[in-house]
PDB file of N, CA and C in Angstrom:
ATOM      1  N   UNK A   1       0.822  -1.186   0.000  1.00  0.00           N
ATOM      2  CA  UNK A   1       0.000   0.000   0.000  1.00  0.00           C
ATOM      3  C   UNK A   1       0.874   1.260   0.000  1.00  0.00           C
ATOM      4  N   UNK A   2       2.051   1.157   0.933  1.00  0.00           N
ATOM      5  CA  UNK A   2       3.157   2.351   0.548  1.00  0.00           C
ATOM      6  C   UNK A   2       3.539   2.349  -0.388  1.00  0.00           C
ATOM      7  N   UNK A   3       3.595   1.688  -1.571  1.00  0.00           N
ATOM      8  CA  UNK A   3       4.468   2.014  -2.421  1.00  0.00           C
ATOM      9  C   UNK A   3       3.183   2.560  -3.073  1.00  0.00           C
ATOM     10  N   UNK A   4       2.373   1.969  -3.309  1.00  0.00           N
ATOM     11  CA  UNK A   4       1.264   2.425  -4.249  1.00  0.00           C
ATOM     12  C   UNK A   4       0.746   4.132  -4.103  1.00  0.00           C
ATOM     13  N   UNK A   5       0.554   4.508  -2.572  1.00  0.00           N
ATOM     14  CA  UNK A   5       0.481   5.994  -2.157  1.00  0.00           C
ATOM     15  C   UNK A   5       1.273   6.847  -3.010  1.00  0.00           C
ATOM     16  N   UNK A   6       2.659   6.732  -2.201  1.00  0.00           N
ATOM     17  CA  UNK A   6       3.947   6.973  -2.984  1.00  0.00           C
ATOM     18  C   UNK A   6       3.751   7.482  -4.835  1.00  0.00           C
ATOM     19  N   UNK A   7       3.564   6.371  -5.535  1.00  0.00           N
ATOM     20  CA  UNK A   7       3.510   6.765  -6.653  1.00  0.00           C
ATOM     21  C   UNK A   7       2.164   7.769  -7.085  1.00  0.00           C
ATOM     22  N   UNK A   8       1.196   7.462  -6.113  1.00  0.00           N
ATOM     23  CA  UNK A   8      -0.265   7.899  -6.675  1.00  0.00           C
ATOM     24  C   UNK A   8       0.324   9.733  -6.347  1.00  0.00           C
ATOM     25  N   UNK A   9       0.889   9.606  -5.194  1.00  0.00           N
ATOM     26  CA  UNK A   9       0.904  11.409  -4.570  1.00  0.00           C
ATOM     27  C   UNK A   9       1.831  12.108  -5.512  1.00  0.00           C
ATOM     28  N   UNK A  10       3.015  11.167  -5.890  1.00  0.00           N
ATOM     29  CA  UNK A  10       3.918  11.676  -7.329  1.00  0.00           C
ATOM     30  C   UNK A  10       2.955  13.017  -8.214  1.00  0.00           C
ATOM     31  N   UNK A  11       2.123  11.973  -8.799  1.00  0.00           N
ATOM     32  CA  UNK A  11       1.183  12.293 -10.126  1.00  0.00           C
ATOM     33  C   UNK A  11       0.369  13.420  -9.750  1.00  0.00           C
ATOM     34  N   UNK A  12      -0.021  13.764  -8.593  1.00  0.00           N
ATOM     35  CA  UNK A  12      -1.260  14.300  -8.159  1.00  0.00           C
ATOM     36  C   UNK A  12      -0.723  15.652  -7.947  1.00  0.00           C
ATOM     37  N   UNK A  13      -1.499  16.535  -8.839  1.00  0.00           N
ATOM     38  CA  UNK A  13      -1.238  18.081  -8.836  1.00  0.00           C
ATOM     39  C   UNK A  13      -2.076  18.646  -7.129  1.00  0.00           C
ATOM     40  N   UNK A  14      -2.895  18.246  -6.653  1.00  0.00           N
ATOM     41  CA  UNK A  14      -3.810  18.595  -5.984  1.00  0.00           C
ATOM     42  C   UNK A  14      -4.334  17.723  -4.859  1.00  0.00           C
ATOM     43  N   UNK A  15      -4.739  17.624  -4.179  1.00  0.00           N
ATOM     44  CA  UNK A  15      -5.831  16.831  -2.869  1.00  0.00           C
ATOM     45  C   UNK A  15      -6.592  17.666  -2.265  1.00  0.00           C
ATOM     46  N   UNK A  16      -7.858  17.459  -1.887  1.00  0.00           N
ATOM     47  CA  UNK A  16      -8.636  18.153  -0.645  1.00  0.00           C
ATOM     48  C   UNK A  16      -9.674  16.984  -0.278  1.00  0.00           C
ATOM     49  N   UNK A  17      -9.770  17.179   0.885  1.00  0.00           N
ATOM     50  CA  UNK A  17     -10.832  16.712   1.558  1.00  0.00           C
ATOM     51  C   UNK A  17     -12.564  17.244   0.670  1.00  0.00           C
ATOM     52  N   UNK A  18     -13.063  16.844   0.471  1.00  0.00           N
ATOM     53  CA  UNK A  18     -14.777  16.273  -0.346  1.00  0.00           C
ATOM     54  C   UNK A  18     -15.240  16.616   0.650  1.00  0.00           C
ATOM     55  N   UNK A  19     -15.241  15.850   1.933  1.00  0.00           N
ATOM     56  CA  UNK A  19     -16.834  16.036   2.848  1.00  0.00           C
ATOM     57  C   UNK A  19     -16.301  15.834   4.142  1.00  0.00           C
ATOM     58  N   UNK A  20     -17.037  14.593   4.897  1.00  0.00           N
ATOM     59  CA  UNK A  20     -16.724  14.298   6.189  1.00  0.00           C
ATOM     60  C   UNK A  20     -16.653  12.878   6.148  1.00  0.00           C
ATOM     61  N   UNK A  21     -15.293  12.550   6.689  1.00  0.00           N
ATOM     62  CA  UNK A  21     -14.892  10.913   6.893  1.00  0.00           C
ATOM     63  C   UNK A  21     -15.857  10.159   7.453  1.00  0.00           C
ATOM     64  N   UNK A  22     -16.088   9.127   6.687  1.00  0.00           N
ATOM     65  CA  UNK A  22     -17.130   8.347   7.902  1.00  0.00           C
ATOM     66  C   UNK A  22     -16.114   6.981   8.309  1.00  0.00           C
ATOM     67  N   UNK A  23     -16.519   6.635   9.938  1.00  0.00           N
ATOM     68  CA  UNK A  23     -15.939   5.846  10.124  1.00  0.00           C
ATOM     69  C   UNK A  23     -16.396   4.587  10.636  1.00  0.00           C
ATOM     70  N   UNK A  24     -15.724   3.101  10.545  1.00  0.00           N
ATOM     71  CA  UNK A  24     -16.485   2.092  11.238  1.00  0.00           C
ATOM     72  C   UNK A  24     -16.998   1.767  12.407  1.00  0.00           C
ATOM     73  N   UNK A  25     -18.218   1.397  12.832  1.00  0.00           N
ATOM     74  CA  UNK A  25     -18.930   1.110  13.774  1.00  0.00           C
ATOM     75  C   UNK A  25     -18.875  -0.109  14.433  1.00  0.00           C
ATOM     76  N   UNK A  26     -17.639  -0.547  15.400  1.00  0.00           N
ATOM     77  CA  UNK A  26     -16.776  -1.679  15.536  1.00  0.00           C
ATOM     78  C   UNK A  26     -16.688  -1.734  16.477  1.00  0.00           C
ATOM     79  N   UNK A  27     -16.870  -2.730  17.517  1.00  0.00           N
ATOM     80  CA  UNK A  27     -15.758  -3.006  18.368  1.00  0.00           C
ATOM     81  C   UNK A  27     -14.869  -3.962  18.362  1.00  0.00           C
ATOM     82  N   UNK A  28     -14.517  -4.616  17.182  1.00  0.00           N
ATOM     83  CA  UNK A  28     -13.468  -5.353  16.770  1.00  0.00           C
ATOM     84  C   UNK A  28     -12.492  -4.288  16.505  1.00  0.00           C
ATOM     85  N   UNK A  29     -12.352  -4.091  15.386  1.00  0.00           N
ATOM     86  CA  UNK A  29     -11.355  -3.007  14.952  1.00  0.00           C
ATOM     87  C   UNK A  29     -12.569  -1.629  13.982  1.00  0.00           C
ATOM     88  N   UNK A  30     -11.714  -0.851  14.876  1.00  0.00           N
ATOM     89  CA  UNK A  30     -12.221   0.896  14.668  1.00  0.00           C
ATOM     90  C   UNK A  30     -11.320   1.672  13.424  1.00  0.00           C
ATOM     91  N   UNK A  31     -11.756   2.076  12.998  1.00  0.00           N
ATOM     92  CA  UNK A  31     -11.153   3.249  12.006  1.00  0.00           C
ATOM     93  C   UNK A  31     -11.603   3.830  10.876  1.00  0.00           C
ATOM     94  N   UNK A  32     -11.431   3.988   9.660  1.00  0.00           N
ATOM     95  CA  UNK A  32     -11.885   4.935   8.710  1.00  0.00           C
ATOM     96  C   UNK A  32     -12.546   3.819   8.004  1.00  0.00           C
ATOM     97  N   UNK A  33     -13.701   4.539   7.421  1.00  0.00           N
ATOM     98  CA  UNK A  33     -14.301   3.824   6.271  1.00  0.00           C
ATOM     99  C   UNK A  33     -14.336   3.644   5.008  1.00  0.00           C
ATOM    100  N   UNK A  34     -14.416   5.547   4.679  1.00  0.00           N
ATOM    101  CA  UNK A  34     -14.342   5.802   3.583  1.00  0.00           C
ATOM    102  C   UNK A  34     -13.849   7.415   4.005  1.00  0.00           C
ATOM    103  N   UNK A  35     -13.295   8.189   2.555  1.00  0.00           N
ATOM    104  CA  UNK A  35     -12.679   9.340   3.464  1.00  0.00           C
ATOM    105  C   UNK A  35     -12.931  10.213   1.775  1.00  0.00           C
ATOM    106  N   UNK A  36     -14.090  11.255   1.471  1.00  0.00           N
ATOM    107  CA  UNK A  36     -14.220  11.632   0.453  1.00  0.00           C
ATOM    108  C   UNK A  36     -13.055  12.961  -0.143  1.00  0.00           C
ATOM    109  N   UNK A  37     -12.641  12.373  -0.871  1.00  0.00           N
ATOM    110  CA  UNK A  37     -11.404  13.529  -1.471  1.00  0.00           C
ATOM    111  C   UNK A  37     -11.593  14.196  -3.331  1.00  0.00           C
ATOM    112  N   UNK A  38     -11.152  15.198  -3.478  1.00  0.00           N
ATOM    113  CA  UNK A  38     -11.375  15.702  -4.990  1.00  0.00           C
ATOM    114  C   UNK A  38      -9.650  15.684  -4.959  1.00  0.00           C
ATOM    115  N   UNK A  39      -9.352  15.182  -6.229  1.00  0.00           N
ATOM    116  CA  UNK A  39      -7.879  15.598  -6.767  1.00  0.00           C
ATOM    117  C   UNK A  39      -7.667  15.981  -7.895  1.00  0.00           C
ATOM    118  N   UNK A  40      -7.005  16.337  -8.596  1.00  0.00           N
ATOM    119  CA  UNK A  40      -6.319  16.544 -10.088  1.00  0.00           C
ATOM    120  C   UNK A  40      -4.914  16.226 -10.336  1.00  0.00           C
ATOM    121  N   UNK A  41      -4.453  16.164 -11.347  1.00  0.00           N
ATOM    122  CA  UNK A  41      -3.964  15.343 -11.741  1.00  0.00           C
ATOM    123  C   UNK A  41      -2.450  16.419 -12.288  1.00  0.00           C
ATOM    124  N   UNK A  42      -1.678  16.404 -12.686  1.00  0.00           N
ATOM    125  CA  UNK A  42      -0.257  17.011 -13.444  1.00  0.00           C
ATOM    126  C   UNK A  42      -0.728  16.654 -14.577  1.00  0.00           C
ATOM    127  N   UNK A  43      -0.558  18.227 -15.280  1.00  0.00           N
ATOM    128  CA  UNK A  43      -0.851  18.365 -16.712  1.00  0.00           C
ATOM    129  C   UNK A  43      -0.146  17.367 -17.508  1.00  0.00           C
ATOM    130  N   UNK A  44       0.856  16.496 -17.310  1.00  0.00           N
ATOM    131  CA  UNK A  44       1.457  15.415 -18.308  1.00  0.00           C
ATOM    132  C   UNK A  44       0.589  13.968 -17.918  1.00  0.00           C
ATOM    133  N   UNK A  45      -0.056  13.762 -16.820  1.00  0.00           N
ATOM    134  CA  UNK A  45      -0.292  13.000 -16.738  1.00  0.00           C
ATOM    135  C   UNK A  45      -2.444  12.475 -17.041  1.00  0.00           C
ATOM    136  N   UNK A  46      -2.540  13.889 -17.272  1.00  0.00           N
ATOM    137  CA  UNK A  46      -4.290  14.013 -17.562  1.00  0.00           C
ATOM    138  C   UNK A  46      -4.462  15.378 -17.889  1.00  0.00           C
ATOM    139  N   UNK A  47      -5.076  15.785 -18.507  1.00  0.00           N
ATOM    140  CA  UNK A  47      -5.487  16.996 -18.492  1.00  0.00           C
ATOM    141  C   UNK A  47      -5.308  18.075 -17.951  1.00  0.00           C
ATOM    142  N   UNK A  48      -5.479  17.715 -16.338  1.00  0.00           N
ATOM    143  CA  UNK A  48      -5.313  18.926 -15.295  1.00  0.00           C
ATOM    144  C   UNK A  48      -6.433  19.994 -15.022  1.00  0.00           C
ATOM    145  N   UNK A  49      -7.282  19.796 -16.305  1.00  0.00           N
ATOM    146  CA  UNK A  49      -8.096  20.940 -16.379  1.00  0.00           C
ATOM    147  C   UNK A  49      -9.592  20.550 -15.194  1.00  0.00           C
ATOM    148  N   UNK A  50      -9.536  19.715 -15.060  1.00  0.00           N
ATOM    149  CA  UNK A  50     -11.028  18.987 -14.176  1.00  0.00           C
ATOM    150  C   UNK A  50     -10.768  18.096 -13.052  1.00  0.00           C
ATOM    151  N   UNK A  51     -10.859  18.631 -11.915  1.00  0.00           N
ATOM    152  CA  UNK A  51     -10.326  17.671 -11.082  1.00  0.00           C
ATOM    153  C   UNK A  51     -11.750  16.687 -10.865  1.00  0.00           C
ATOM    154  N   UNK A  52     -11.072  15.538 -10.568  1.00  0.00           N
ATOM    155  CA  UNK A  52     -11.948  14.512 -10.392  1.00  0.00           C
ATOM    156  C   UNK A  52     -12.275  13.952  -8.941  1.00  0.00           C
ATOM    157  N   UNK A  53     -13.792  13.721  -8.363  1.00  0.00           N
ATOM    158  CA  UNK A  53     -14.194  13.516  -7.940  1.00  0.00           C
ATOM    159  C   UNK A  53     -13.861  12.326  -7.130  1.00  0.00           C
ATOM    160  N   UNK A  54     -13.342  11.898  -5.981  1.00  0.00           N
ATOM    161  CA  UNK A  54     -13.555  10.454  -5.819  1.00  0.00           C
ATOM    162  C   UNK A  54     -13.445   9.943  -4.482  1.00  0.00           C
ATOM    163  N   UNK A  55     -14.318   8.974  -4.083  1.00  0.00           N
ATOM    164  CA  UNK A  55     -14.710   8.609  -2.783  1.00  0.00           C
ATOM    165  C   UNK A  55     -13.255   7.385  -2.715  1.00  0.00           C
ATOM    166  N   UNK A  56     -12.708   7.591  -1.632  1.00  0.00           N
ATOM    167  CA  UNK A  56     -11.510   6.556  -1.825  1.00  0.00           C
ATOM    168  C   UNK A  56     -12.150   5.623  -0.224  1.00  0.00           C
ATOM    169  N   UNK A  57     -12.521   4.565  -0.361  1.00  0.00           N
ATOM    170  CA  UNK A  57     -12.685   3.358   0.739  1.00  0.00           C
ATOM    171  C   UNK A  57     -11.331   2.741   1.257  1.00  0.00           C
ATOM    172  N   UNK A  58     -11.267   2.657   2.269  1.00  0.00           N
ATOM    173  CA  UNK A  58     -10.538   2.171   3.080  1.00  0.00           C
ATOM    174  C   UNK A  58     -10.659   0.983   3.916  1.00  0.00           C
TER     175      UNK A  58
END
């Protein structure tokens, strides 16, 4: 999964937080669920012009 971050944050002109994290309802194991983010991209690697939308699950 680190390496994969790593390369994804390379590419990425941009990040923000979308909304509000929701998280699991556990008492096994607790933590994030899903965590809504908008990014864009480096003009060599997409457009750049539209950042894209996307709910990333965890």
């Amino acid at each position: 999964m680190r390496i994969f971050f790593e390369e994804l944050f390379e590419r990425l002109d941009s990040i923000e937080l979308a909304g509000e994290p929701r998280r699991t309802n556990s008492n096994f194991v607790g933590g994030v669920k899903s965590v809504p983010v908008k990014f864009s991209f480096h003009r060599g690697d997409h457009d750049g012009e539209h950042p894209i939308g996307v709910q990333a699950s965890l």
